[in-house]
PDB file of N, CA and C in Angstrom:
ATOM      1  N   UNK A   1     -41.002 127.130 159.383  1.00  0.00           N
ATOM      2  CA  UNK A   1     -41.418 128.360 158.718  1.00  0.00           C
ATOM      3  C   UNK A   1     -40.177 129.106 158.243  1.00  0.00           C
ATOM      4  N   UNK A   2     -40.343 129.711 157.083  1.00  0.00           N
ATOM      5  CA  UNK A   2     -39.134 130.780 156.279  1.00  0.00           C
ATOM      6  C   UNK A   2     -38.915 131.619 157.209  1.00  0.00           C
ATOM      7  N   UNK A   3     -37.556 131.930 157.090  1.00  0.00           N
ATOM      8  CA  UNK A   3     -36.793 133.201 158.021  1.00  0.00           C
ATOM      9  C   UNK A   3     -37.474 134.379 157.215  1.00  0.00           C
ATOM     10  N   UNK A   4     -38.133 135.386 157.783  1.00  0.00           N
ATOM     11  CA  UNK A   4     -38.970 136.673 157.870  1.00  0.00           C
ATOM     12  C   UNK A   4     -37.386 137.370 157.417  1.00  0.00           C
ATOM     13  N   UNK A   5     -37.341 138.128 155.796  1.00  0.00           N
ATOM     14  CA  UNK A   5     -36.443 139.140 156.401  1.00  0.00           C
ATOM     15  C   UNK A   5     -37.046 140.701 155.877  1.00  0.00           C
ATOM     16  N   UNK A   6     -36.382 141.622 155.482  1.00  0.00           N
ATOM     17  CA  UNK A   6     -36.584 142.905 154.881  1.00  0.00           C
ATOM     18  C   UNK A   6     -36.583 142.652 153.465  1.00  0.00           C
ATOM     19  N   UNK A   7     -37.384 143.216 153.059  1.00  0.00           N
ATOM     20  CA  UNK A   7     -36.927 143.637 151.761  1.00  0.00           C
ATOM     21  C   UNK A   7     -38.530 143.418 150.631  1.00  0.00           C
ATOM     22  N   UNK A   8     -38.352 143.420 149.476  1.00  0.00           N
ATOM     23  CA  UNK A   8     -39.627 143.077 148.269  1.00  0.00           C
ATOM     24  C   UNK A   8     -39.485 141.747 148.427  1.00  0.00           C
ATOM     25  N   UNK A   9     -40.606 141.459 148.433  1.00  0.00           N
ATOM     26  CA  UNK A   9     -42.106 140.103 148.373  1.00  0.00           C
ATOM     27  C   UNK A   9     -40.939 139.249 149.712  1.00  0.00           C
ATOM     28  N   UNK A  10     -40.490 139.756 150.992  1.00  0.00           N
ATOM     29  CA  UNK A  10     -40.054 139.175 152.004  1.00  0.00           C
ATOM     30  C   UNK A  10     -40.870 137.774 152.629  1.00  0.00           C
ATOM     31  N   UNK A  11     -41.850 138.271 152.759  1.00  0.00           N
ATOM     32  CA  UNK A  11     -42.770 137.391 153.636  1.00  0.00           C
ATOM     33  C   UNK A  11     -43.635 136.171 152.343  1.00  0.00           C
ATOM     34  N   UNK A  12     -43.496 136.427 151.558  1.00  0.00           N
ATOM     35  CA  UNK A  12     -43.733 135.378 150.139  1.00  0.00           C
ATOM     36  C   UNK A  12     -42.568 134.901 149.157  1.00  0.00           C
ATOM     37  N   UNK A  13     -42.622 133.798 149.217  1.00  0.00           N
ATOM     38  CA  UNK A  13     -41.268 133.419 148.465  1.00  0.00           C
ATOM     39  C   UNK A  13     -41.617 133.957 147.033  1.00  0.00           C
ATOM     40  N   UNK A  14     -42.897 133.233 145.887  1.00  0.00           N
ATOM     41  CA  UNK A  14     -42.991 133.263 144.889  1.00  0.00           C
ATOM     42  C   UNK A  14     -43.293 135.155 144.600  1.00  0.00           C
ATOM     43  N   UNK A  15     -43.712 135.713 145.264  1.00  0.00           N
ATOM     44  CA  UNK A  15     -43.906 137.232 145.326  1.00  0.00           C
ATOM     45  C   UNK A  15     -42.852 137.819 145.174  1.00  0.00           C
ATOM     46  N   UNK A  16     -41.516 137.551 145.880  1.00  0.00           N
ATOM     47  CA  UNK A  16     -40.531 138.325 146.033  1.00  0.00           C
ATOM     48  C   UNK A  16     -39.808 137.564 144.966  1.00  0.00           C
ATOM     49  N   UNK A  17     -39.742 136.763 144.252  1.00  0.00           N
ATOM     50  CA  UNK A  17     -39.083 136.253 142.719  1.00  0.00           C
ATOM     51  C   UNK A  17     -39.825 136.424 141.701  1.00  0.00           C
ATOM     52  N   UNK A  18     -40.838 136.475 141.599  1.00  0.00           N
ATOM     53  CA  UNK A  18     -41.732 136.926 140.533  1.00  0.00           C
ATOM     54  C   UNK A  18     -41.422 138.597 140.831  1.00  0.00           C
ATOM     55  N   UNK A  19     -41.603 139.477 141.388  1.00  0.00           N
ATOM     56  CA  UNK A  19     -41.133 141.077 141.666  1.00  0.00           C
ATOM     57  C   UNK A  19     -40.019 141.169 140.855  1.00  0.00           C
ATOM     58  N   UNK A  20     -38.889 140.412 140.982  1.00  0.00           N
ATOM     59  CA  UNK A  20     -37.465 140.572 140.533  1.00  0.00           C
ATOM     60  C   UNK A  20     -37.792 140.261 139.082  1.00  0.00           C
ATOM     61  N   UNK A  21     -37.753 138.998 139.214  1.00  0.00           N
ATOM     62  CA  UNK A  21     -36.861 138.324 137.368  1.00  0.00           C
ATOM     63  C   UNK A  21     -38.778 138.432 136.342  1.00  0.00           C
ATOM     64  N   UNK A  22     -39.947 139.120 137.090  1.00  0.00           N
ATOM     65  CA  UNK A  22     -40.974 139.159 136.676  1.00  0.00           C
ATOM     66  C   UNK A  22     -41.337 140.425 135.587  1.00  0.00           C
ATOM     67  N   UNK A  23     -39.899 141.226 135.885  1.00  0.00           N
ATOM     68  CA  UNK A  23     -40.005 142.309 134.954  1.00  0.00           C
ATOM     69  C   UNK A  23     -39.739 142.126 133.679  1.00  0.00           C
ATOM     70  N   UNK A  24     -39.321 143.467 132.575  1.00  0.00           N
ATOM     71  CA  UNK A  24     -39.496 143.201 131.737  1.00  0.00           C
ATOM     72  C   UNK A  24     -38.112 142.953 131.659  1.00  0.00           C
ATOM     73  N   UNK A  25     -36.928 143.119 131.897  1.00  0.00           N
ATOM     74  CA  UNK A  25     -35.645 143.015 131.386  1.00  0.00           C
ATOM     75  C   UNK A  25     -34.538 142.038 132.039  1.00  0.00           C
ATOM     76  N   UNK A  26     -34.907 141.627 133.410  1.00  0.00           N
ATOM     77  CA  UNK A  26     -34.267 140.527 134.230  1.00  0.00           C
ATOM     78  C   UNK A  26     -34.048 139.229 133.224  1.00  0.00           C
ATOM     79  N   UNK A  27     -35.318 138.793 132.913  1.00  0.00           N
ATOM     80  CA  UNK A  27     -35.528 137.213 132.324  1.00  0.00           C
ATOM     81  C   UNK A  27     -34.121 137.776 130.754  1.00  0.00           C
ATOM     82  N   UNK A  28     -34.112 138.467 129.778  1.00  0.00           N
ATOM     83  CA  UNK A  28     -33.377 138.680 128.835  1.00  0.00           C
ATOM     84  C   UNK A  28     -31.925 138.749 129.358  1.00  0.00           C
ATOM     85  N   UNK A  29     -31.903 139.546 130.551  1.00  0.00           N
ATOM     86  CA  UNK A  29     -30.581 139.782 131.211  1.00  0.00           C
ATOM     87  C   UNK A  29     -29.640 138.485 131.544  1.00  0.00           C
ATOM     88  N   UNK A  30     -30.595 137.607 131.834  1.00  0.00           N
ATOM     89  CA  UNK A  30     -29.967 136.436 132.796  1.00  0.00           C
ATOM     90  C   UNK A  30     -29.553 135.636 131.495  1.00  0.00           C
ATOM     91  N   UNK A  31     -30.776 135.849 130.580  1.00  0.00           N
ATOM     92  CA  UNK A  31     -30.678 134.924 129.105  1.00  0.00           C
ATOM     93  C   UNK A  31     -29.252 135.021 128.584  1.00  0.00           C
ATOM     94  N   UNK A  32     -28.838 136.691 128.677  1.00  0.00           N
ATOM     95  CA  UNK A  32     -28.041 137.100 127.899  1.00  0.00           C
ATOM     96  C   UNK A  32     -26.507 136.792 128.608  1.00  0.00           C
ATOM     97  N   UNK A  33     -26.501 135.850 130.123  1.00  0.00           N
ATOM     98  CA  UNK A  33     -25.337 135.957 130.563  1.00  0.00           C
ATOM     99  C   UNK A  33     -25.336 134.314 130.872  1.00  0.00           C
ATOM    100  N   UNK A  34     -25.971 133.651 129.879  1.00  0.00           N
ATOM    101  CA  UNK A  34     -25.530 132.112 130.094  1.00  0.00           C
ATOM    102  C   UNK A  34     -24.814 131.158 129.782  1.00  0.00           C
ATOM    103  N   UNK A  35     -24.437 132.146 128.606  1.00  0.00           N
ATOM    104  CA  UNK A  35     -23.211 131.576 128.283  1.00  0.00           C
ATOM    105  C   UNK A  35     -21.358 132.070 128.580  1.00  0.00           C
ATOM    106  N   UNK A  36     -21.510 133.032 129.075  1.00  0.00           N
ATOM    107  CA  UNK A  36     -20.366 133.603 129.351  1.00  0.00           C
ATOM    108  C   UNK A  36     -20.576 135.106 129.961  1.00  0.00           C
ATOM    109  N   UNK A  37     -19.271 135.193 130.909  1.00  0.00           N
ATOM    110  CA  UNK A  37     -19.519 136.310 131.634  1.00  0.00           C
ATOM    111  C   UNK A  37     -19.546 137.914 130.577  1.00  0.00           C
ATOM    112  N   UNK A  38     -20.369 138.877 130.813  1.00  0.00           N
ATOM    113  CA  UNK A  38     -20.032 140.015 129.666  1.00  0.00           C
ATOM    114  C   UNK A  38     -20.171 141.218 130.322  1.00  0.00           C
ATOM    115  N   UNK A  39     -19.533 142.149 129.903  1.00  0.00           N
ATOM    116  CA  UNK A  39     -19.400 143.402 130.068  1.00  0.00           C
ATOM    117  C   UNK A  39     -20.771 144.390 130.128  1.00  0.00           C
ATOM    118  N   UNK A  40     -20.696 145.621 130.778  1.00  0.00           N
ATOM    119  CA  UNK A  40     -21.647 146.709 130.906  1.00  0.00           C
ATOM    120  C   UNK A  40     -22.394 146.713 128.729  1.00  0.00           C
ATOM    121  N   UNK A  41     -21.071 147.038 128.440  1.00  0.00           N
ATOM    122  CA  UNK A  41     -21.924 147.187 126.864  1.00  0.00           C
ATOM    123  C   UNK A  41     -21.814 146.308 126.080  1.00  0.00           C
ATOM    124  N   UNK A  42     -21.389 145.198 126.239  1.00  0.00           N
ATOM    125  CA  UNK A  42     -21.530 144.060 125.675  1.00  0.00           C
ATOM    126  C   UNK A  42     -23.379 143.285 125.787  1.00  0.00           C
ATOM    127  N   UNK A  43     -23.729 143.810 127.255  1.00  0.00           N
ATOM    128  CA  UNK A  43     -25.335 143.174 127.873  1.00  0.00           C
ATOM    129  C   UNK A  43     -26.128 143.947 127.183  1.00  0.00           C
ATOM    130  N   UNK A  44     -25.814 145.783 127.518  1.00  0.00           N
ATOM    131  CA  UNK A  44     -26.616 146.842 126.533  1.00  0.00           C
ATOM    132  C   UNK A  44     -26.898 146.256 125.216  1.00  0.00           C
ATOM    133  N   UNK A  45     -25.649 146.026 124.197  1.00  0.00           N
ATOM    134  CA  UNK A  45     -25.750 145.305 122.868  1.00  0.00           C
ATOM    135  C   UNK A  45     -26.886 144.693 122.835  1.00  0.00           C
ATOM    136  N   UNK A  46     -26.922 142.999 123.593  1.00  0.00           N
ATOM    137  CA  UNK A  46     -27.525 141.965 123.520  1.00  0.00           C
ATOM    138  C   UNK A  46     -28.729 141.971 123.769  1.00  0.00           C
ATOM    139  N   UNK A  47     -28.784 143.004 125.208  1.00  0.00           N
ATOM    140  CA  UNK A  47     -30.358 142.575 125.559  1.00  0.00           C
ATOM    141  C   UNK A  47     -31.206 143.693 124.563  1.00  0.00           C
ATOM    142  N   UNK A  48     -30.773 144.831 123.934  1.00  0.00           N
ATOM    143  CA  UNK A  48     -31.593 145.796 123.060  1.00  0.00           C
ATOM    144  C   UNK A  48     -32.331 146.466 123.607  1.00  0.00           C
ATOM    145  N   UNK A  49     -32.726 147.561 122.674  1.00  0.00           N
ATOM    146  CA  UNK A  49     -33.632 148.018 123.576  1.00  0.00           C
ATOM    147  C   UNK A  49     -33.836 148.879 124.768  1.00  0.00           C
ATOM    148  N   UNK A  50     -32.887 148.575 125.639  1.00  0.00           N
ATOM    149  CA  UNK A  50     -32.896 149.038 127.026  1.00  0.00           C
ATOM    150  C   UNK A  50     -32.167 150.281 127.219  1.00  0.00           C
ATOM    151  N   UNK A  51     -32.446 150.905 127.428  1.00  0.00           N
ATOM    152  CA  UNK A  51     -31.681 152.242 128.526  1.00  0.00           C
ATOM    153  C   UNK A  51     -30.306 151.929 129.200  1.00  0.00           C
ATOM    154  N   UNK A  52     -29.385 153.009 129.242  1.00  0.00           N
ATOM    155  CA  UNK A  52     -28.173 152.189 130.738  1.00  0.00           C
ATOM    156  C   UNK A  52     -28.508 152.239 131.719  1.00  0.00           C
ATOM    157  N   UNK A  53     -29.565 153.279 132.056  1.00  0.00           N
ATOM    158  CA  UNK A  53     -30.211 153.416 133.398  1.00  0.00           C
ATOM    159  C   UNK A  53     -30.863 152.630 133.810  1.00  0.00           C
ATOM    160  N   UNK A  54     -31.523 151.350 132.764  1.00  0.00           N
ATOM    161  CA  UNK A  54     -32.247 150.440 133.057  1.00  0.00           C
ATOM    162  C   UNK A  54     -31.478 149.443 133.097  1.00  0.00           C
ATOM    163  N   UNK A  55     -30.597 149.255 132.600  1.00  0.00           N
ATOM    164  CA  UNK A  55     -29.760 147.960 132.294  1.00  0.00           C
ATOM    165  C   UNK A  55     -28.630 148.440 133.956  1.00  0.00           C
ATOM    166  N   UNK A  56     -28.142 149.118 134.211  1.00  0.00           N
ATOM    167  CA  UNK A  56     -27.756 149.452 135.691  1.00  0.00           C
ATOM    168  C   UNK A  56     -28.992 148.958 136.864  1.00  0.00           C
ATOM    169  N   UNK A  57     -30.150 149.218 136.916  1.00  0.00           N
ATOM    170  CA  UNK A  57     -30.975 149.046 137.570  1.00  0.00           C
ATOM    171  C   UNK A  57     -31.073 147.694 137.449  1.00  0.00           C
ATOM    172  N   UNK A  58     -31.892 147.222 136.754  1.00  0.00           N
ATOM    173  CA  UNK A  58     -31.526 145.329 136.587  1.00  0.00           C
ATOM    174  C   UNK A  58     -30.584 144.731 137.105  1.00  0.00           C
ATOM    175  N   UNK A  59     -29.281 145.187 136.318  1.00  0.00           N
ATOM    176  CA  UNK A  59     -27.967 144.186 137.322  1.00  0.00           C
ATOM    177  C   UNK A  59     -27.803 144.520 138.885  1.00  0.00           C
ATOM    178  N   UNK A  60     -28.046 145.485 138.777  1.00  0.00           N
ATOM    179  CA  UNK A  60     -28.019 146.481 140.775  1.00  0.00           C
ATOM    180  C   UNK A  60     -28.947 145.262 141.624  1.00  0.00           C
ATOM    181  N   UNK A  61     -30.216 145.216 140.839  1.00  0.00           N
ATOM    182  CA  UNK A  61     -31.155 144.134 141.283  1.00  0.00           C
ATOM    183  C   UNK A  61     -31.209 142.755 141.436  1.00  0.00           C
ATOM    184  N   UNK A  62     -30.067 142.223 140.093  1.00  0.00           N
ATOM    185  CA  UNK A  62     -29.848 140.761 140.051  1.00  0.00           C
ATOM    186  C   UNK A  62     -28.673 140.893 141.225  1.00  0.00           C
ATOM    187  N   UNK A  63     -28.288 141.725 141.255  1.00  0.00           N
ATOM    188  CA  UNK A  63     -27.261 141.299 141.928  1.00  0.00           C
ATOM    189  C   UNK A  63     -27.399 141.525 143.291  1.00  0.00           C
ATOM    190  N   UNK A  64     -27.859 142.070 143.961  1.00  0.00           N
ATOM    191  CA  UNK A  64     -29.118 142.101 145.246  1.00  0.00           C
ATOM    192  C   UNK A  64     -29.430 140.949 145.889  1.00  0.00           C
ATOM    193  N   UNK A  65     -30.101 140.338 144.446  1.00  0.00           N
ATOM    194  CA  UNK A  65     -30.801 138.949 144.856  1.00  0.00           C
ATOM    195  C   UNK A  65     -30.200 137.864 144.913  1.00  0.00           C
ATOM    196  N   UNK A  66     -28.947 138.129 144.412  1.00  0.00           N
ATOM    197  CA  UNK A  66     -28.201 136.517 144.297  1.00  0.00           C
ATOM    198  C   UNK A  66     -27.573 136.020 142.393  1.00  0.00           C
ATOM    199  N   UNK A  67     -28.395 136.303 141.653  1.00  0.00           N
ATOM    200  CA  UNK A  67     -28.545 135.953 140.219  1.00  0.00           C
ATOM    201  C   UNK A  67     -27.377 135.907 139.950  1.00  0.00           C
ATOM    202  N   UNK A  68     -26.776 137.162 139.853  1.00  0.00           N
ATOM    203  CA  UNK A  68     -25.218 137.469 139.285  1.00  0.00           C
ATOM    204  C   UNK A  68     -24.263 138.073 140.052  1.00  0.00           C
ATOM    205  N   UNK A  69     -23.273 137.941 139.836  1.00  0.00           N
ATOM    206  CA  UNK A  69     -21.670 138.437 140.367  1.00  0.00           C
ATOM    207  C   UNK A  69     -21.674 139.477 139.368  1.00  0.00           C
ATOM    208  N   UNK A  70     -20.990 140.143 140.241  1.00  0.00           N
ATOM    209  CA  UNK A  70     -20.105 141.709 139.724  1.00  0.00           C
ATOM    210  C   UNK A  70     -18.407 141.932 139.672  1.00  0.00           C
ATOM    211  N   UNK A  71     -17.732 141.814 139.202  1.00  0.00           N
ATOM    212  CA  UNK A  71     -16.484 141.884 139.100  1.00  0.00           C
ATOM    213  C   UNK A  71     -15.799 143.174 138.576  1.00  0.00           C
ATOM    214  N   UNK A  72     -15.173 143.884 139.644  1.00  0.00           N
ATOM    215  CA  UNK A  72     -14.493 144.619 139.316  1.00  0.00           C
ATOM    216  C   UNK A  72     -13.352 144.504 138.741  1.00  0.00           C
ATOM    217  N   UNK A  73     -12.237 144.432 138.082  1.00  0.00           N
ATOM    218  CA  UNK A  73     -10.752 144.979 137.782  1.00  0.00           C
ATOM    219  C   UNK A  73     -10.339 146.225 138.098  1.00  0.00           C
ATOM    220  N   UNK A  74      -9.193 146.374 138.384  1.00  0.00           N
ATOM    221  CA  UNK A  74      -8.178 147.663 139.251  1.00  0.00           C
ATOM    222  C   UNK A  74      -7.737 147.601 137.576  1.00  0.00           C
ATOM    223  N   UNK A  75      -7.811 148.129 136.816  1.00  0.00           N
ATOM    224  CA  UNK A  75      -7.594 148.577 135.586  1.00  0.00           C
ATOM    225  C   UNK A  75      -7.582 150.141 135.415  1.00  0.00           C
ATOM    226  N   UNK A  76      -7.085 150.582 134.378  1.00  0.00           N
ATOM    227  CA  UNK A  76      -7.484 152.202 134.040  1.00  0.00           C
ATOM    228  C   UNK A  76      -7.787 151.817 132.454  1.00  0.00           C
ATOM    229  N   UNK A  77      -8.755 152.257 131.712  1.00  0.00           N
ATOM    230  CA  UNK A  77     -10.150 152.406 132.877  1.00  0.00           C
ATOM    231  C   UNK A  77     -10.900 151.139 133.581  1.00  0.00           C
ATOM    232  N   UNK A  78     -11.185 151.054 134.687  1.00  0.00           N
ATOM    233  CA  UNK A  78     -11.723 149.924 135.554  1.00  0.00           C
ATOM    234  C   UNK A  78     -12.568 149.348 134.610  1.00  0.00           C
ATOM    235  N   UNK A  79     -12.379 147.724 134.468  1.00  0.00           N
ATOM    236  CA  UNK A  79     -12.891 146.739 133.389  1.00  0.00           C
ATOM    237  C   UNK A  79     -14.189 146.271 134.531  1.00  0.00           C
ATOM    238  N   UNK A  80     -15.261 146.157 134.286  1.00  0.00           N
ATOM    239  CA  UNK A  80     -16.641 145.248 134.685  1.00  0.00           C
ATOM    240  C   UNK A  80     -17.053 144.191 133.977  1.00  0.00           C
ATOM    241  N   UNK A  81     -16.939 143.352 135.016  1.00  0.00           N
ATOM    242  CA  UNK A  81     -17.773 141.496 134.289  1.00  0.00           C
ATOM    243  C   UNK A  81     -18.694 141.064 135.161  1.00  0.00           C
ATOM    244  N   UNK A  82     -20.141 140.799 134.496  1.00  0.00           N
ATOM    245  CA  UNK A  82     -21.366 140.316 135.304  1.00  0.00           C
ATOM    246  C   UNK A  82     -21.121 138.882 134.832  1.00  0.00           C
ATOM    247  N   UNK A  83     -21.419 138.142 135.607  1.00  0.00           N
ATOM    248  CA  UNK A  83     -21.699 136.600 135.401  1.00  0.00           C
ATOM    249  C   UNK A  83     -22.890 136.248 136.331  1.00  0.00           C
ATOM    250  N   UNK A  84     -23.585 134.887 136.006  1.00  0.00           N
ATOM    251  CA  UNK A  84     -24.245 134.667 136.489  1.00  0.00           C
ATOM    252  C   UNK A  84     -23.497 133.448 137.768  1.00  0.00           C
ATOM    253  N   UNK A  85     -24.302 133.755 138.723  1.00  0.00           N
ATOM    254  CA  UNK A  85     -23.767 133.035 140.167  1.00  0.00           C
ATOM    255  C   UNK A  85     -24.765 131.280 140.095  1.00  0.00           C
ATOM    256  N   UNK A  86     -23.976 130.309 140.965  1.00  0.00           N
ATOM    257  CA  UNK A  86     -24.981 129.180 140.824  1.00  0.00           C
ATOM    258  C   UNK A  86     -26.247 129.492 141.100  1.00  0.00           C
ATOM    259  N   UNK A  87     -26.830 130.408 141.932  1.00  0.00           N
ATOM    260  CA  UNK A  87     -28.299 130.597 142.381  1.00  0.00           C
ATOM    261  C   UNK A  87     -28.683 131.031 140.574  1.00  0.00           C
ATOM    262  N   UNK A  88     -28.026 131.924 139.774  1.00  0.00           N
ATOM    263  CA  UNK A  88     -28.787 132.138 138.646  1.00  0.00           C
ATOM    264  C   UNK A  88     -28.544 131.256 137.422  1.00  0.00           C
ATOM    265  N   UNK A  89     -27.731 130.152 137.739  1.00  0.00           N
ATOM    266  CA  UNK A  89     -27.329 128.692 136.580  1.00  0.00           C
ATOM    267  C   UNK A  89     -28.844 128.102 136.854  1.00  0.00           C
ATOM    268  N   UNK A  90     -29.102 128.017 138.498  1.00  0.00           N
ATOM    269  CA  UNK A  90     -30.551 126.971 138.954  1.00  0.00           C
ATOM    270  C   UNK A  90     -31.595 127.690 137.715  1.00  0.00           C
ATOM    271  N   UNK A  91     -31.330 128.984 137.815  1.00  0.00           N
ATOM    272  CA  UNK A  91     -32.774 129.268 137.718  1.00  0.00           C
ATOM    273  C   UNK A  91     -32.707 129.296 136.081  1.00  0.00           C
ATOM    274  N   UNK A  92     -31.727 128.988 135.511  1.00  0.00           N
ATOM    275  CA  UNK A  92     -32.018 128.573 133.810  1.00  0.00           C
ATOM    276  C   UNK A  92     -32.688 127.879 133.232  1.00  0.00           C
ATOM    277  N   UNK A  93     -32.822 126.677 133.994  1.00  0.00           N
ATOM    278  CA  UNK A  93     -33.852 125.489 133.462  1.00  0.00           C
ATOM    279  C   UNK A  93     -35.331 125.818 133.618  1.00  0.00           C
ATOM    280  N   UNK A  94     -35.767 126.791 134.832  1.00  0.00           N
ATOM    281  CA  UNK A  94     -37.272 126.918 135.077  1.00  0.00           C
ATOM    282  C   UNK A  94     -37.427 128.676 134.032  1.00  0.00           C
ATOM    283  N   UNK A  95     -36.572 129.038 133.549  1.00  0.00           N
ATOM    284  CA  UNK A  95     -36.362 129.880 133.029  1.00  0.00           C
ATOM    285  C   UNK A  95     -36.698 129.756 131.323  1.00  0.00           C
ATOM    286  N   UNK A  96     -35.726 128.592 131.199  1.00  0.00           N
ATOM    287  CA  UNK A  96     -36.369 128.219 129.757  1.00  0.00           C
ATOM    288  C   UNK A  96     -37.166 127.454 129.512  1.00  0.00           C
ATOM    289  N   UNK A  97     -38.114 126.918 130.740  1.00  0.00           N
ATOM    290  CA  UNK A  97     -39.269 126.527 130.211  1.00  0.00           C
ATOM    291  C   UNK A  97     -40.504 127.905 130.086  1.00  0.00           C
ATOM    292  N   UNK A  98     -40.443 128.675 130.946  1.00  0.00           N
ATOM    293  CA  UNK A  98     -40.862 129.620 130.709  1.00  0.00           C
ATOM    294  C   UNK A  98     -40.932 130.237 129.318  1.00  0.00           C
ATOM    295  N   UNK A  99     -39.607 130.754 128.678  1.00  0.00           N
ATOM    296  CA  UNK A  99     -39.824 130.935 127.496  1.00  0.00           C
ATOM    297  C   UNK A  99     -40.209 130.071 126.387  1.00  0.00           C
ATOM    298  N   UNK A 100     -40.175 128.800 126.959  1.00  0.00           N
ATOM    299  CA  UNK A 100     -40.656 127.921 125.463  1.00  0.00           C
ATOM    300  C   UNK A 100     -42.139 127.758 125.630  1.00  0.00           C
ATOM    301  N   UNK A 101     -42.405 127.995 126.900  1.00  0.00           N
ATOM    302  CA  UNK A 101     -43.743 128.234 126.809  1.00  0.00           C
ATOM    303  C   UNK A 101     -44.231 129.118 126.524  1.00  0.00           C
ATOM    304  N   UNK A 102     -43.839 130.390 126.438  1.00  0.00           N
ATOM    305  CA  UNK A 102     -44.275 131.854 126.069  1.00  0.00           C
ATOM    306  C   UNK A 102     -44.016 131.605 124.619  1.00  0.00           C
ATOM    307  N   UNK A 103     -43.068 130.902 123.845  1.00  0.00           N
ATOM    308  CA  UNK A 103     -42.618 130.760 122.312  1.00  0.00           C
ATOM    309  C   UNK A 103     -43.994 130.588 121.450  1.00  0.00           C
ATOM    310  N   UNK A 104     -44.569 128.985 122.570  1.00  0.00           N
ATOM    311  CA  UNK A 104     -45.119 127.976 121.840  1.00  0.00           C
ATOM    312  C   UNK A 104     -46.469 128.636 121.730  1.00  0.00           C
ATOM    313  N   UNK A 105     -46.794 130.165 123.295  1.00  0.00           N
ATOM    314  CA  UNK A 105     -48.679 130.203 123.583  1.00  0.00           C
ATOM    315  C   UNK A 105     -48.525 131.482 123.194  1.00  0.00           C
ATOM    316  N   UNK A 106     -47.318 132.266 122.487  1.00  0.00           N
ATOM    317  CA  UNK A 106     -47.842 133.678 121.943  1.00  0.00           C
ATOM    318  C   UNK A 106     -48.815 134.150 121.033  1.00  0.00           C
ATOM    319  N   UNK A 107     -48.797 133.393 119.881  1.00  0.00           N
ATOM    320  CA  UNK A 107     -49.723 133.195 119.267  1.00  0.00           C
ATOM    321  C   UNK A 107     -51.311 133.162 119.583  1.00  0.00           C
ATOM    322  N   UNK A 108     -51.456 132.520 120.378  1.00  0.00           N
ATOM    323  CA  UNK A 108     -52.648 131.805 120.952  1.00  0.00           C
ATOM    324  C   UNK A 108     -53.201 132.995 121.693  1.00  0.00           C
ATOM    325  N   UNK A 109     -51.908 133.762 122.171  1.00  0.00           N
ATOM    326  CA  UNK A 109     -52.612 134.734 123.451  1.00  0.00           C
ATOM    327  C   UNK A 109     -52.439 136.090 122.585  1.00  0.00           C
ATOM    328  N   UNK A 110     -51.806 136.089 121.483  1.00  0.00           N
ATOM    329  CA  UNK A 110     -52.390 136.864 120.728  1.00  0.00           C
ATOM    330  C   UNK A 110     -53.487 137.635 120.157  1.00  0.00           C
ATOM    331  N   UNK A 111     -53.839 135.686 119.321  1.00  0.00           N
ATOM    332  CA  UNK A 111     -55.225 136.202 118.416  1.00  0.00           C
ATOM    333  C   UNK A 111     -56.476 136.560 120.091  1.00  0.00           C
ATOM    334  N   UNK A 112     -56.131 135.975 121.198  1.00  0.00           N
ATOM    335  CA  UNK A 112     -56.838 136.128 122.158  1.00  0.00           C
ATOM    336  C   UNK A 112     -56.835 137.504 122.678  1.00  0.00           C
ATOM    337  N   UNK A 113     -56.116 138.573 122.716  1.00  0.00           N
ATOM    338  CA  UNK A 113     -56.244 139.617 122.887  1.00  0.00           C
ATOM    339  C   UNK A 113     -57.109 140.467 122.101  1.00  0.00           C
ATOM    340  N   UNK A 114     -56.774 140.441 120.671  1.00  0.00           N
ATOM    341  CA  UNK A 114     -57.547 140.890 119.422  1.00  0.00           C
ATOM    342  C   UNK A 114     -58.842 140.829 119.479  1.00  0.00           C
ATOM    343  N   UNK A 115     -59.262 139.310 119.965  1.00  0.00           N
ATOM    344  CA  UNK A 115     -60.862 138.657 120.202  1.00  0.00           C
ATOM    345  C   UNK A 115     -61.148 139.814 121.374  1.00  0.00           C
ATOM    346  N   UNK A 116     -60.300 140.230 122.320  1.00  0.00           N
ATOM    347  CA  UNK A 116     -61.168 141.343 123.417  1.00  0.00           C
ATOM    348  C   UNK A 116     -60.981 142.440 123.168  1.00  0.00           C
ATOM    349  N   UNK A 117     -59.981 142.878 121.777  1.00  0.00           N
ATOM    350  CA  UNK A 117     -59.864 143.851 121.763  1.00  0.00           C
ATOM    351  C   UNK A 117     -59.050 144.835 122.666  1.00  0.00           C
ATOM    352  N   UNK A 118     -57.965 143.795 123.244  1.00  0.00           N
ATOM    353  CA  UNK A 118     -57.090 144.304 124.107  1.00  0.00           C
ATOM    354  C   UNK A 118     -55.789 144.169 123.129  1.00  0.00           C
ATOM    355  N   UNK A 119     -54.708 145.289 123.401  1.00  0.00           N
ATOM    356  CA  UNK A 119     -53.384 145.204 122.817  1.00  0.00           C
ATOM    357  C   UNK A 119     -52.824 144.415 123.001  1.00  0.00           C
TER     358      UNK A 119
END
């Protein structure tokens, strides 16, 4: 049996990873750091959209969980680099099937919303 610890979706594996990278800005975040490590406003840039308060909150979170490294520099002014850690290289491949599946069934779940009259 899994070691019981503290924290969101603890006692469920798929609960407590779906919670994290299930939001709206994790999955873009991780997207946006696979190819090379990038800066606080370099990620803002890429991922769009987002708030700093949100884009702080996300990495605070990936980085919590394992996903990404944080790197400080003793610089003036202090330089920041997020990269992604091997736990968040694994999770690229189940990651982009995800999106190629979301690519390929948007459509589909589209006109399917419309049909209920849901947004």
């Amino acid at each position: 049996m899994p070691e019981k610890t503290d924290g969101p979706g603890a006692g469920c594996p798929i609960r407590g990873v779906l919670d994290r990278i299930g939001d709206q800005w994790s999955l873009l975040t991780l997207e946006a750091l696979e190819t090379e490590k990038k800066r606080f406003n370099e990620l803002l840039r890429e991922v769009g959209d987002i708030s700093k308060q949100m884009l702080s909150k996300t990495l605070r979170h990936l980085e919590q969980d394992g996903y990404i490294s944080r790197t400080v520099y003793p610089e003036v002014p202090p330089r920041v680099e997020y990269e992604l850690t091997e736990l968040g290289r694994s999770f690229l491949t189940p990651m982009k099937t995800l999106i190629q599946w979301a690519e390929q069934n948007h459509p589909e779940i589209i006109r399917s919303r419309l049909r209920h009259g849901a947004e």
